[in-house]
Each structure stands twice: as C-alpha cells, then as structure tokens.
N, C-alpha and C. Protein backbone atom coordinates (compact mmCIF):
# COMPACT_ATOMS: atom_id res chain seq x y z
N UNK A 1 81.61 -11.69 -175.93
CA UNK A 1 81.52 -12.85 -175.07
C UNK A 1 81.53 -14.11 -175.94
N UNK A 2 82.38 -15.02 -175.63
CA UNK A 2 82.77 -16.68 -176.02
C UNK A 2 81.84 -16.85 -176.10
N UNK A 3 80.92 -18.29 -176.11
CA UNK A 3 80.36 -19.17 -175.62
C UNK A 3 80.68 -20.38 -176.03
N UNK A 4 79.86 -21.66 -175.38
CA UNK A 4 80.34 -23.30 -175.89
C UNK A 4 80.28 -23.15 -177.29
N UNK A 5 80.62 -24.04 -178.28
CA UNK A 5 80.20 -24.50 -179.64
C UNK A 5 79.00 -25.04 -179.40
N UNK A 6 78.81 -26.01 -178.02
CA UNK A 6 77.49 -26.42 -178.06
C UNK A 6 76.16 -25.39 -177.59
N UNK A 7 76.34 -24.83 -176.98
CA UNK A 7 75.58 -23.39 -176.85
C UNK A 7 75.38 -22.65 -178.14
N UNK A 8 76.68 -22.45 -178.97
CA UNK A 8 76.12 -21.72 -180.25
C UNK A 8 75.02 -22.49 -181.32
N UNK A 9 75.66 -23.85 -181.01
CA UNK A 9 74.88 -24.65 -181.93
C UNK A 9 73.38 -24.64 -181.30
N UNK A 10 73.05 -25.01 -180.39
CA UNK A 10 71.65 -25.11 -179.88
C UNK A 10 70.83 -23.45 -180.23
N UNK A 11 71.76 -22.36 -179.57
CA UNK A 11 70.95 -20.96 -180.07
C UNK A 11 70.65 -20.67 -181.42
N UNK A 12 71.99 -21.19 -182.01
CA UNK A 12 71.70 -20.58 -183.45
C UNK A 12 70.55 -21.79 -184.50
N UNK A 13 70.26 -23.24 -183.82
CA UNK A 13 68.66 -23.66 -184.55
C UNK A 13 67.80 -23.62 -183.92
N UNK A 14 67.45 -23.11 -182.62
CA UNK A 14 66.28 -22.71 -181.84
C UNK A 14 65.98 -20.81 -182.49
N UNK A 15 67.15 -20.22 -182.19
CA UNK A 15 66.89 -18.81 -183.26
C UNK A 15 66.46 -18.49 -184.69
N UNK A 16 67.31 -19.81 -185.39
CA UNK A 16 66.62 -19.82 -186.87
C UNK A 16 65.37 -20.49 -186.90
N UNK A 17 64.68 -21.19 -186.14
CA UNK A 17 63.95 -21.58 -186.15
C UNK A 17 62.63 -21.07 -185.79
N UNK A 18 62.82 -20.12 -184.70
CA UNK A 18 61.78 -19.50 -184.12
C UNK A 18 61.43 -18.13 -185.11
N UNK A 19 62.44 -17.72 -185.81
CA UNK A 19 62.34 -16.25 -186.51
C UNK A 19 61.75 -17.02 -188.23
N UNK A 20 62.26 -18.32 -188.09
CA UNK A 20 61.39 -18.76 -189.67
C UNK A 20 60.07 -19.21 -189.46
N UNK A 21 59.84 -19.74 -188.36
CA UNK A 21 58.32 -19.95 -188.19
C UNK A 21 57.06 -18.94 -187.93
N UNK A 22 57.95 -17.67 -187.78
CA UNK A 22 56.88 -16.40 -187.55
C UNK A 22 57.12 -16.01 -188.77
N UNK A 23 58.14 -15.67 -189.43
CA UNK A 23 58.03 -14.99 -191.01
C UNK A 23 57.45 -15.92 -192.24
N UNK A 24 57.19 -17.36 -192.05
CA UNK A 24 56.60 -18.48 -192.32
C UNK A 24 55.07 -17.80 -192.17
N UNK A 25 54.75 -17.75 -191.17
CA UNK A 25 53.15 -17.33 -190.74
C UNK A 25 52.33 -16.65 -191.02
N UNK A 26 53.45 -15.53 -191.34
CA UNK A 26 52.91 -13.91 -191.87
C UNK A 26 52.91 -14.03 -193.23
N UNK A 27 54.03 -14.70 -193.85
CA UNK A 27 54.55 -14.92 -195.67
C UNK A 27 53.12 -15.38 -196.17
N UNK A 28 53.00 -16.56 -195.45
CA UNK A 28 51.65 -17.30 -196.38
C UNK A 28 50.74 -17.09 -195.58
N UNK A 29 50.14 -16.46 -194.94
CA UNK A 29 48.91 -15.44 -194.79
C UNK A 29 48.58 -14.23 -196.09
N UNK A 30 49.77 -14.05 -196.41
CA UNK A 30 49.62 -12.69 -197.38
C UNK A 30 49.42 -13.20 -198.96
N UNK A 31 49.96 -14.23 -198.62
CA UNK A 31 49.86 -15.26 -200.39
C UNK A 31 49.28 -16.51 -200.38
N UNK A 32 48.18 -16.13 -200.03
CA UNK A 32 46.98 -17.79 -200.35
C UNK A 32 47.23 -18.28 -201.78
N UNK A 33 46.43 -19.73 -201.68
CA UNK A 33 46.42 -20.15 -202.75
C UNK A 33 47.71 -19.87 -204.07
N UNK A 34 48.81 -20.13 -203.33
CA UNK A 34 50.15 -20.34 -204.05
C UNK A 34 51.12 -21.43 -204.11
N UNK A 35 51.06 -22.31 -205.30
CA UNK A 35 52.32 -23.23 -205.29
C UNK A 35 53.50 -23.17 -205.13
N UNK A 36 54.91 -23.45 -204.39
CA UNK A 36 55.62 -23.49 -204.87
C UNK A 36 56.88 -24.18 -204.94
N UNK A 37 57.38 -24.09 -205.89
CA UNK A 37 58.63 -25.24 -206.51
C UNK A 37 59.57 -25.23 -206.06
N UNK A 38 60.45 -24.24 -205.37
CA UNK A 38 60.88 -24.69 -204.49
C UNK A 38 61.50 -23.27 -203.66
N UNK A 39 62.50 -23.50 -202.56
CA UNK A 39 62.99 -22.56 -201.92
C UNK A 39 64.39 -23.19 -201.40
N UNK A 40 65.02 -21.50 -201.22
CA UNK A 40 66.53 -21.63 -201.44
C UNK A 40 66.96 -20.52 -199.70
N UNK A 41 67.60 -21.20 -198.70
CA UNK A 41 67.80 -20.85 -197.84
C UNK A 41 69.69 -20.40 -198.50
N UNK A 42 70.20 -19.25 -198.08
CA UNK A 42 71.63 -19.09 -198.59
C UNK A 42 71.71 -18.22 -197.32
N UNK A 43 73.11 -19.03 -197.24
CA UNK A 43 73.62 -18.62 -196.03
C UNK A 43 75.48 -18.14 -196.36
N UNK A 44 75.82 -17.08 -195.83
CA UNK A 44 77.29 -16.64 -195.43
C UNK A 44 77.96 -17.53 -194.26
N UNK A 45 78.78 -18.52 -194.39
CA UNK A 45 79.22 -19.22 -193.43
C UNK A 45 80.02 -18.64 -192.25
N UNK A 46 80.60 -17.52 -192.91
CA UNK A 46 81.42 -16.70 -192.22
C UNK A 46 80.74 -15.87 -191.51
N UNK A 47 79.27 -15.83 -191.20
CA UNK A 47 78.56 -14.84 -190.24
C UNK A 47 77.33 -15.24 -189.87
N UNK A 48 76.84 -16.44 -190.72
CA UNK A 48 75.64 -17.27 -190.14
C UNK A 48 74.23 -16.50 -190.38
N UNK A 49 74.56 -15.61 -191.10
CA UNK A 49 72.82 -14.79 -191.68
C UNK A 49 72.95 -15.35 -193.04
N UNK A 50 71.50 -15.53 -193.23
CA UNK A 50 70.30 -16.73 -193.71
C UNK A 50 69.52 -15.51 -194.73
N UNK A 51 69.03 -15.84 -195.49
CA UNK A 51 68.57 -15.33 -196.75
C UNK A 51 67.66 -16.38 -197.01
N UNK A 52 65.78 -16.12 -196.78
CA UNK A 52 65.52 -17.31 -197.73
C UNK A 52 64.54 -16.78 -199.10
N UNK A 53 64.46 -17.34 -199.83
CA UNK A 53 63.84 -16.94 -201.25
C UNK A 53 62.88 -18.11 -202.10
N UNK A 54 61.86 -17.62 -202.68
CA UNK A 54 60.82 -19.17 -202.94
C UNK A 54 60.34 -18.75 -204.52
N UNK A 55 60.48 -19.74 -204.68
CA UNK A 55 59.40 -19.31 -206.71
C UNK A 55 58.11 -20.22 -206.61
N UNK A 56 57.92 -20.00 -207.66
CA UNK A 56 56.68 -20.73 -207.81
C UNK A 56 56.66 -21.04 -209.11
N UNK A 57 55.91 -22.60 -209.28
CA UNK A 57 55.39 -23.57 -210.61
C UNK A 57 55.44 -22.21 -211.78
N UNK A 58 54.53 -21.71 -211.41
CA UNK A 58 54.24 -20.59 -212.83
C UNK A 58 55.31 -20.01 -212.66
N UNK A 59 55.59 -19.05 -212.49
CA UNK A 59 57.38 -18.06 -212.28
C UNK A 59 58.21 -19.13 -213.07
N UNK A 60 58.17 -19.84 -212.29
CA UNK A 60 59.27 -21.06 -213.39
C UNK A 60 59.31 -21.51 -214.64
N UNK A 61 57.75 -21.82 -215.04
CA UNK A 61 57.74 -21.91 -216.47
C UNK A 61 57.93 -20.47 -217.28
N UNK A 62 57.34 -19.66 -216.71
CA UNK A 62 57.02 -18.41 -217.32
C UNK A 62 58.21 -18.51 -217.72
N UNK A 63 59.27 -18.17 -216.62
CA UNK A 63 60.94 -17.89 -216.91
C UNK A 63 61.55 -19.07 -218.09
N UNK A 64 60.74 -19.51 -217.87
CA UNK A 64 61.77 -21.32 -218.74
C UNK A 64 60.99 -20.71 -219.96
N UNK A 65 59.39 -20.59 -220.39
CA UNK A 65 59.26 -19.81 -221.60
C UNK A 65 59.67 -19.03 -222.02
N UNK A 66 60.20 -17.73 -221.43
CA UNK A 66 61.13 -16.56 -221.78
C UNK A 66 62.46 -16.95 -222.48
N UNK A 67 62.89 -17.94 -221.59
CA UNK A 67 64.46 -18.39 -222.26
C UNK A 67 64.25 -18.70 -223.10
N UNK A 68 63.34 -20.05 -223.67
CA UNK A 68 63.73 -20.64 -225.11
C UNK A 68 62.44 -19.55 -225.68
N UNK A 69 62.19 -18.76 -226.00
CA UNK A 69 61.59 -17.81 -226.52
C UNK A 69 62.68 -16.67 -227.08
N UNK A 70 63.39 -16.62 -226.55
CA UNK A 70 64.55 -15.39 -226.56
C UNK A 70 65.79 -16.34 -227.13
N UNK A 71 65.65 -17.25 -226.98
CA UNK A 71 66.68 -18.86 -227.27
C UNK A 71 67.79 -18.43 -226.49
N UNK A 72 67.54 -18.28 -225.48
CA UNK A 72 68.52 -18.11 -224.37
C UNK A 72 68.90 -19.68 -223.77
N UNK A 73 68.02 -20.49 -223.65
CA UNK A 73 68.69 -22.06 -223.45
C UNK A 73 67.91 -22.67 -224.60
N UNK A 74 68.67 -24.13 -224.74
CA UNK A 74 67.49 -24.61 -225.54
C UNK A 74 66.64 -25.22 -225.77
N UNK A 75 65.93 -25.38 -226.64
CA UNK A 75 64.34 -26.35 -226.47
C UNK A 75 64.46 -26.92 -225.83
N UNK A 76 65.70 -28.05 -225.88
CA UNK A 76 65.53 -29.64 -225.54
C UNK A 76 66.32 -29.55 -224.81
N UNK A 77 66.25 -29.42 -223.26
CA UNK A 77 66.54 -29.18 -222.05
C UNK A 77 66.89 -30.27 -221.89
N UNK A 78 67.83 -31.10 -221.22
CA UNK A 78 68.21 -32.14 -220.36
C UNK A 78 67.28 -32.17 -219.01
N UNK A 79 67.29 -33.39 -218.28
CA UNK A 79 66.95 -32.94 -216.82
C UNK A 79 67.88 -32.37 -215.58
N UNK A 80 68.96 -32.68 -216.01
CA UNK A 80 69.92 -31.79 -215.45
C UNK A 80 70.07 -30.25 -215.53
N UNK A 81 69.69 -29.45 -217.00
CA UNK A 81 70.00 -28.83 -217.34
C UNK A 81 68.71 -27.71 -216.67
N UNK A 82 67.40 -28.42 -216.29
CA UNK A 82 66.29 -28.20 -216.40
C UNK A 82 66.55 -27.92 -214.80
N UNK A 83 66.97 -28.89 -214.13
CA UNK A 83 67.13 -28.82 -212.45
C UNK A 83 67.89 -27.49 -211.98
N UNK A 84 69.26 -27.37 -213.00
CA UNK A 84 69.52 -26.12 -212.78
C UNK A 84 69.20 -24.68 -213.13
N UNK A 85 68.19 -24.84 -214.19
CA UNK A 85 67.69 -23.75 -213.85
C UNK A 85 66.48 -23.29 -212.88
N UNK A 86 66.08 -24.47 -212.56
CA UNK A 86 64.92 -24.41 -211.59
C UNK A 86 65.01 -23.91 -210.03
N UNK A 87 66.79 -24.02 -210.04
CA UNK A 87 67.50 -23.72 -208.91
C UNK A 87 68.35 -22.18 -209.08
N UNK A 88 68.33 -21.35 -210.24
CA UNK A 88 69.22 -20.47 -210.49
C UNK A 88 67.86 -19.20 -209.48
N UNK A 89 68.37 -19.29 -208.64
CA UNK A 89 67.57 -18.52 -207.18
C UNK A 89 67.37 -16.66 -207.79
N UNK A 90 68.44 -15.73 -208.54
CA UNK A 90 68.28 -14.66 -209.12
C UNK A 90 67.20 -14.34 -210.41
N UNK A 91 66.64 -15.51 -210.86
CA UNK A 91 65.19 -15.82 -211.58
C UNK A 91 63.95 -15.98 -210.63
N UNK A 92 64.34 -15.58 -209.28
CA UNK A 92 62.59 -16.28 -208.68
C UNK A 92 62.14 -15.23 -208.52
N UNK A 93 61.23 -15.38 -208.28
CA UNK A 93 59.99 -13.90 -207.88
C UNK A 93 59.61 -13.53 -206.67
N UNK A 94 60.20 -14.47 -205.68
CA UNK A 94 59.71 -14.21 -204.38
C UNK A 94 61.38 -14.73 -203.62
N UNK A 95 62.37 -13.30 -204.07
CA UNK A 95 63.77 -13.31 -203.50
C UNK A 95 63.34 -12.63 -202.21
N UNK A 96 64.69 -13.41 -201.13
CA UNK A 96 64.84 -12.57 -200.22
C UNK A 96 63.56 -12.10 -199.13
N UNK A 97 62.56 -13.16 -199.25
CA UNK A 97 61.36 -13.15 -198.55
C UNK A 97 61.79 -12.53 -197.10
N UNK A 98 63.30 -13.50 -196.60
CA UNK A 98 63.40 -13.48 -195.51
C UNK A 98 64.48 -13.40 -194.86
N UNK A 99 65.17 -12.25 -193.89
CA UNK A 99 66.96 -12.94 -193.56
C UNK A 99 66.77 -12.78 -192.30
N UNK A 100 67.99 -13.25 -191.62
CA UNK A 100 67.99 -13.13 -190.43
C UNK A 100 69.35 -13.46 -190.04
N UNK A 101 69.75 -13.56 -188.80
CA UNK A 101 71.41 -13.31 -187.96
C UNK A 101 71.09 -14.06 -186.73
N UNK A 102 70.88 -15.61 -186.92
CA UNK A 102 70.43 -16.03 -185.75
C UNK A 102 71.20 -15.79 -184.40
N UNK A 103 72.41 -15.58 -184.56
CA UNK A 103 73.25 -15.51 -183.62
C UNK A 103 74.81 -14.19 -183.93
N UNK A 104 75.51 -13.86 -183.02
CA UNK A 104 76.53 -12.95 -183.54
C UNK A 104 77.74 -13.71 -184.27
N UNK A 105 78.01 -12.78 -185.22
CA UNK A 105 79.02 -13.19 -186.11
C UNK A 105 79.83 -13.39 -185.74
N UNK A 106 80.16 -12.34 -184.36
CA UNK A 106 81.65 -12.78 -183.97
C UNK A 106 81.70 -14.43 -183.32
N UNK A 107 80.58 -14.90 -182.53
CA UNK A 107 80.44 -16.06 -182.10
C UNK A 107 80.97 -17.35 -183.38
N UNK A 108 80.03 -16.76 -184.44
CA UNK A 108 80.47 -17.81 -185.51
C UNK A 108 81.62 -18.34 -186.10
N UNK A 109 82.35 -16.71 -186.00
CA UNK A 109 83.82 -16.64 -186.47
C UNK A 109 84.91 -17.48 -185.61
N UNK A 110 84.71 -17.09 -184.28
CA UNK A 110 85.33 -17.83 -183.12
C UNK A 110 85.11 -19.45 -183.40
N UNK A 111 83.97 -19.87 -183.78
CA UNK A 111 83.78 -21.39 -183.23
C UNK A 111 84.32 -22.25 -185.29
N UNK A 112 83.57 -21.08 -186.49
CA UNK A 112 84.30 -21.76 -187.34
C UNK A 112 84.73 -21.13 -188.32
N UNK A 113 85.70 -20.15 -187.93
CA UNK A 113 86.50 -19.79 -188.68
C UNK A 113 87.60 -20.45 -189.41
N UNK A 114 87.68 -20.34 -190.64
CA UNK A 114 88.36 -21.66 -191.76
C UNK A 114 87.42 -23.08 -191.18
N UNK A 115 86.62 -23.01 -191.07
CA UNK A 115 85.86 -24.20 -191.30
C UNK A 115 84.12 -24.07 -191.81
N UNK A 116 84.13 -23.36 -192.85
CA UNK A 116 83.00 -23.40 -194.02
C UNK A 116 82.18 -24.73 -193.94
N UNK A 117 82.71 -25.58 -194.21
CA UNK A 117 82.42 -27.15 -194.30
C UNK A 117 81.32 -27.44 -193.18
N UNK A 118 82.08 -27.50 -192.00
CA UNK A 118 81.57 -27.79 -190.92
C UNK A 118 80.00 -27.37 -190.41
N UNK A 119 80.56 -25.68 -190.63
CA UNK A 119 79.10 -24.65 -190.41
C UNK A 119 78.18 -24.74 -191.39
N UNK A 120 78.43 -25.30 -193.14
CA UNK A 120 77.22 -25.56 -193.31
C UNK A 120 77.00 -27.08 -192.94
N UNK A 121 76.99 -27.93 -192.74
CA UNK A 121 76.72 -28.89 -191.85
C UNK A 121 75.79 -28.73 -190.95
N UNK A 122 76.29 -27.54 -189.92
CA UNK A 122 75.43 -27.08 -188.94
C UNK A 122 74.62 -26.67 -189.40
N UNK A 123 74.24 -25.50 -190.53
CA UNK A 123 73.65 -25.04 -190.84
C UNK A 123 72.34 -26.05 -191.55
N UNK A 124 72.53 -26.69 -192.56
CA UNK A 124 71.53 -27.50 -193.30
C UNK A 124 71.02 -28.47 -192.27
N UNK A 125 71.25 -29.39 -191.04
CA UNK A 125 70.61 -29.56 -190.07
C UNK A 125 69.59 -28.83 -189.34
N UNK A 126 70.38 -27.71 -189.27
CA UNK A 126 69.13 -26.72 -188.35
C UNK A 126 68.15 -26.53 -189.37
N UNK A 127 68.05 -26.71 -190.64
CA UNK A 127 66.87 -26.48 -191.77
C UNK A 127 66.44 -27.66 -191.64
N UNK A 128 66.88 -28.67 -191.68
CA UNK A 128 66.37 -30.21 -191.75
C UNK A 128 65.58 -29.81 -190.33
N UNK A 129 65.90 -29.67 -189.43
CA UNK A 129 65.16 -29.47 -187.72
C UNK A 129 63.73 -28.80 -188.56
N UNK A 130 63.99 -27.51 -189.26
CA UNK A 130 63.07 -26.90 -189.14
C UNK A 130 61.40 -27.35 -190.40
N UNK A 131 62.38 -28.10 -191.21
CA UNK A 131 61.06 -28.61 -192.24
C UNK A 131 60.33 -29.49 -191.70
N UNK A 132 60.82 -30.26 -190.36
CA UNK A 132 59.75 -31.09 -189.54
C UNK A 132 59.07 -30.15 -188.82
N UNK A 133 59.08 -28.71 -188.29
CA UNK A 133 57.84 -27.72 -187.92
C UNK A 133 56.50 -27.65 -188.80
N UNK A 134 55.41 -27.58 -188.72
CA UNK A 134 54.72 -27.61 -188.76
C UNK A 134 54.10 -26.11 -189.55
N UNK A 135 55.08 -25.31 -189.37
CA UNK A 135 55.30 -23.62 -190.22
C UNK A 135 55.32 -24.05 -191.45
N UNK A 136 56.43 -25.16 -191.65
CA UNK A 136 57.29 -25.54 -193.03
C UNK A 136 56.03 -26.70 -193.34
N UNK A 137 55.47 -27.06 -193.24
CA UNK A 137 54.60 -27.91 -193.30
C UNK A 137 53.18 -27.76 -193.92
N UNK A 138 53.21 -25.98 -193.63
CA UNK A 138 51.75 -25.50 -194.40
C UNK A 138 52.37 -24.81 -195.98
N UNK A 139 53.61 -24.69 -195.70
CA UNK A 139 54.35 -24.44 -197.35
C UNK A 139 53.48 -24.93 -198.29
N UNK A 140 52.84 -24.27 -198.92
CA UNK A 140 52.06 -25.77 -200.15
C UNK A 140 53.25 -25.76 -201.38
N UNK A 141 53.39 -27.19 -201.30
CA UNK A 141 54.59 -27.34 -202.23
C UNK A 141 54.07 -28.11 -203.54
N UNK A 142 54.48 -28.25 -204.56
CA UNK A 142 54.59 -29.09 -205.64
C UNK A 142 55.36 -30.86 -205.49
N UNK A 143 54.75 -31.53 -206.24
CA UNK A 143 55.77 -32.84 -205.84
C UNK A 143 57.05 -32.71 -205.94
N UNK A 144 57.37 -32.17 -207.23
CA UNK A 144 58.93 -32.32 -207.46
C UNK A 144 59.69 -31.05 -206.77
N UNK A 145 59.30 -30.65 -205.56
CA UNK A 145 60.08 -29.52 -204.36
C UNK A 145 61.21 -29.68 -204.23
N UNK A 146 61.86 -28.74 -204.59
CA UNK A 146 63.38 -28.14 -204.84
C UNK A 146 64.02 -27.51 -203.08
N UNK A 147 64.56 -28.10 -202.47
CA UNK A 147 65.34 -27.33 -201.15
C UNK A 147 66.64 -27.02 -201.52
N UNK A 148 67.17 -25.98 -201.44
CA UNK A 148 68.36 -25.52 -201.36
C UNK A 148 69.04 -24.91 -200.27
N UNK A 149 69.97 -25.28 -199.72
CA UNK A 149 71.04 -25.02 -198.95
C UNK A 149 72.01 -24.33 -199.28
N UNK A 150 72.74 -23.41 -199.96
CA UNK A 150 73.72 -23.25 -200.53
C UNK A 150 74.26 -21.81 -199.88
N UNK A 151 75.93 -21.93 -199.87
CA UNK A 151 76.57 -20.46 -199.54
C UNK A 151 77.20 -20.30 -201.01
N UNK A 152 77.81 -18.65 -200.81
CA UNK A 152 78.05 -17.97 -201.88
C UNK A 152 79.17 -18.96 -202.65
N UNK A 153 80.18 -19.37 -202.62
CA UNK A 153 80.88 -20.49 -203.41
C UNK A 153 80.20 -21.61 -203.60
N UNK A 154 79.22 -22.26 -203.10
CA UNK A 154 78.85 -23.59 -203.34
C UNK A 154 78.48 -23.63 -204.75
N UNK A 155 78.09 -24.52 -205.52
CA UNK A 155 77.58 -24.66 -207.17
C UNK A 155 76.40 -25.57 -206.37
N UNK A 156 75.56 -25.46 -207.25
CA UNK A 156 74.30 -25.86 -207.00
C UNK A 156 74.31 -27.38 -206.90
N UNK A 157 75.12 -28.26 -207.35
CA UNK A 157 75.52 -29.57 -207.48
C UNK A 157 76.23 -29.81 -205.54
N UNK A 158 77.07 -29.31 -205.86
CA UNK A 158 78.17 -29.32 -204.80
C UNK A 158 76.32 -29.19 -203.03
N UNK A 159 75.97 -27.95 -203.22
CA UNK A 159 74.92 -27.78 -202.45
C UNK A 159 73.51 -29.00 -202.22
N UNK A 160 73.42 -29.85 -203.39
CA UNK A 160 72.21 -30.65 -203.25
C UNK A 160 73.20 -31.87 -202.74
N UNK A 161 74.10 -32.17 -203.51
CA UNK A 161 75.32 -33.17 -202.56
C UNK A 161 75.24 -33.17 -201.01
N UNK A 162 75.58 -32.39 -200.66
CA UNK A 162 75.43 -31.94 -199.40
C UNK A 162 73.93 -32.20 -198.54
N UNK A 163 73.01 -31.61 -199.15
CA UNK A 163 71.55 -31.93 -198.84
C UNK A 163 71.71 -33.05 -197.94
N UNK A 164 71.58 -33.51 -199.52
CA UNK A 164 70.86 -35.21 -199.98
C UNK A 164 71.64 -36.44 -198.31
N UNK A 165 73.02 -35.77 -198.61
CA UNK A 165 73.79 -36.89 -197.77
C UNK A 165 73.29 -36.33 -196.37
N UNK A 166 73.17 -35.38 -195.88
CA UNK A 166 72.53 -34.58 -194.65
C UNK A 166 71.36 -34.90 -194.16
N UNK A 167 70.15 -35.30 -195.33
CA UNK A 167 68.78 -35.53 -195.43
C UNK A 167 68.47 -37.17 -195.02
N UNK A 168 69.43 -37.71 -195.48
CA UNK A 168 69.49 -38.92 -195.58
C UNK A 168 69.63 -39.63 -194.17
N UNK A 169 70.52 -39.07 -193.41
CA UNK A 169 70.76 -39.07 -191.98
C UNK A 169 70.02 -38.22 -191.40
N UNK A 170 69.07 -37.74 -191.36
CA UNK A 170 68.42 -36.78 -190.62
C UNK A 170 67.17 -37.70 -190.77
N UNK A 171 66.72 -38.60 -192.27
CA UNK A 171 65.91 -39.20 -191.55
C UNK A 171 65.77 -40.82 -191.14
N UNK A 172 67.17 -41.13 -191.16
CA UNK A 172 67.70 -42.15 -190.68
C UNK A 172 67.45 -42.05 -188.92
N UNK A 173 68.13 -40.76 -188.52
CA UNK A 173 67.83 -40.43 -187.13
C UNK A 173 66.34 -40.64 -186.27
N UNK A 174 65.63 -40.23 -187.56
CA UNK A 174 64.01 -40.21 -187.01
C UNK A 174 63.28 -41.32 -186.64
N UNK A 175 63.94 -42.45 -188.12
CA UNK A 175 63.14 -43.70 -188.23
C UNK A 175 63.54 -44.60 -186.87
N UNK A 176 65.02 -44.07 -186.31
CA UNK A 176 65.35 -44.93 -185.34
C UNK A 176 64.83 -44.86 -183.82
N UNK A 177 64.49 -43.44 -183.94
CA UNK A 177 63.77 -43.08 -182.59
C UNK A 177 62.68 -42.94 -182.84
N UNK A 178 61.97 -43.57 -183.73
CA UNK A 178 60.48 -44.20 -184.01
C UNK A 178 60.20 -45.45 -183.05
C-alpha cells in the first residue's frame, strides 16, 4: 500500500520518535551516572532503519590514549583531527544501543527513491523533533556533545554540514513561534 509523502513523513517522526523515547527510558535506567560525548544516529536512506550508538568522555580518551600509545595517530592532534576521531562511531562502546524501521521500506523507496538527499533531510529533522523531547533531554551530556546524522556514504564532514545547516533552521523555526 502507497501512501501520501505527507503521511509517510508525519508516521515515520511520530514512529521514530515514540520507539526512541522508550529505548531512551530503559537505556539510561540501566546506566546511571554516565557521561556522554556524543551519539551517532545512522541511517540507510534507502529503507529508513535507524541505528543509534553513544560513547562516553572516558571511552574516548581511553581510545585517544590507546592510539597515541600504539602511535596509531599522533600526539599533536589538530582539532579537526581530534573531532574526527571523536566521531569515528566503530570505536564507541555503547554501538548499536538501538535500531529501528520506523516505517516500510517499500514506502520509503516509493516516495525517495534516487533521492538520498532529500530523505536525509527528512530524516535529521525528525532527530532535531526528537532532541526537543524530554527522553533526549535526560541524556546527560558533556558540553562539547557530538550529534551525528550520517548514512553509509556520508563522510563525517559532509554529515555535520548537513546538521549544522538543518539545526540552524530548526531553531530559527522555534525562536519564531516563540
């Protein structure tokens, strides 16, 4: 079965939304008293299931000590160089917390098939929707909190690009209907 684009769009951030705020609930019930630095929602554009994964302050250094210990990067990190590894998501310790299929693939395929672009668009909105919940809100985060958006081709650059310009209007939207 078809449905609107606007129907998919409304199910699929009321669905991601409702299935991250219960696995939100249960996650940090089980892990008190934990920082962390940031989290990486990755999504398949081509089917709209969501992967999310979180590290933490310590995990991060630990890992950043391991490298220049092993001299796998080096001492004198750039802040660029430092951002990306803080973002290399197959180093965190708390992968894959969470996935989900807010909606059917075939729906997704129908509304954006050859249009990647678009759906994450859709997609990093419905996350922007959801960090104003109040789930995302008991996250205890660090100041310098890392969000990631990214599908399997994106580069981590290309993905905070995206964010940032997304974020920016999302809370442009807010301040105006303040």
């Amino acid at each position: 079965m078809v449905v609107s684009k606007r129907t998919l769009i409304t199910n699929y951030k009321r669905n991601l939304r409702a299935y991250f705020e219960e696995q939100f609930a249960v996650f940090f019930q089980s892990i008190p008293d934990i920082a962390f630095s940031a989290i990486a929602f990755e999504v398949v554009p081509e089917t709209g299931e969501v992967t999310v994964s979180l590290n933490t302050e310590f995990d991060f250094y630990r890992k950043l000590h391991y490298y220049k210990t092993q001299k796998i990067v080096d001492s004198t990190l750039t802040e660029d160089s430092l951002h990306s590894l803080k973002c290399t998501i197959r180093d965190w310790n708390y992968q894959a917390i969470a996935t989900n299929q807010p909606v059917d693939e075939d729906v997704i395929a129908f509304h954006f098939q050859d249009k990647p672009e678009q759906f994450m668009n859709l997609f990093v909105n419905a996350i922007l929707e959801f960090m104003d919940t109040d789930a995302y809100q008991l996250l205890p985060k660090v100041n310098d909190f890392v969000v990631l958006c990214i599908a399997p081709n994106d580069s981590i650059e290309q993905a905070q690009l995206r964010f940032d310009k997304l974020h920016a209007k999302h809370q442009l939207k807010k301040e105006i209907a303040v």
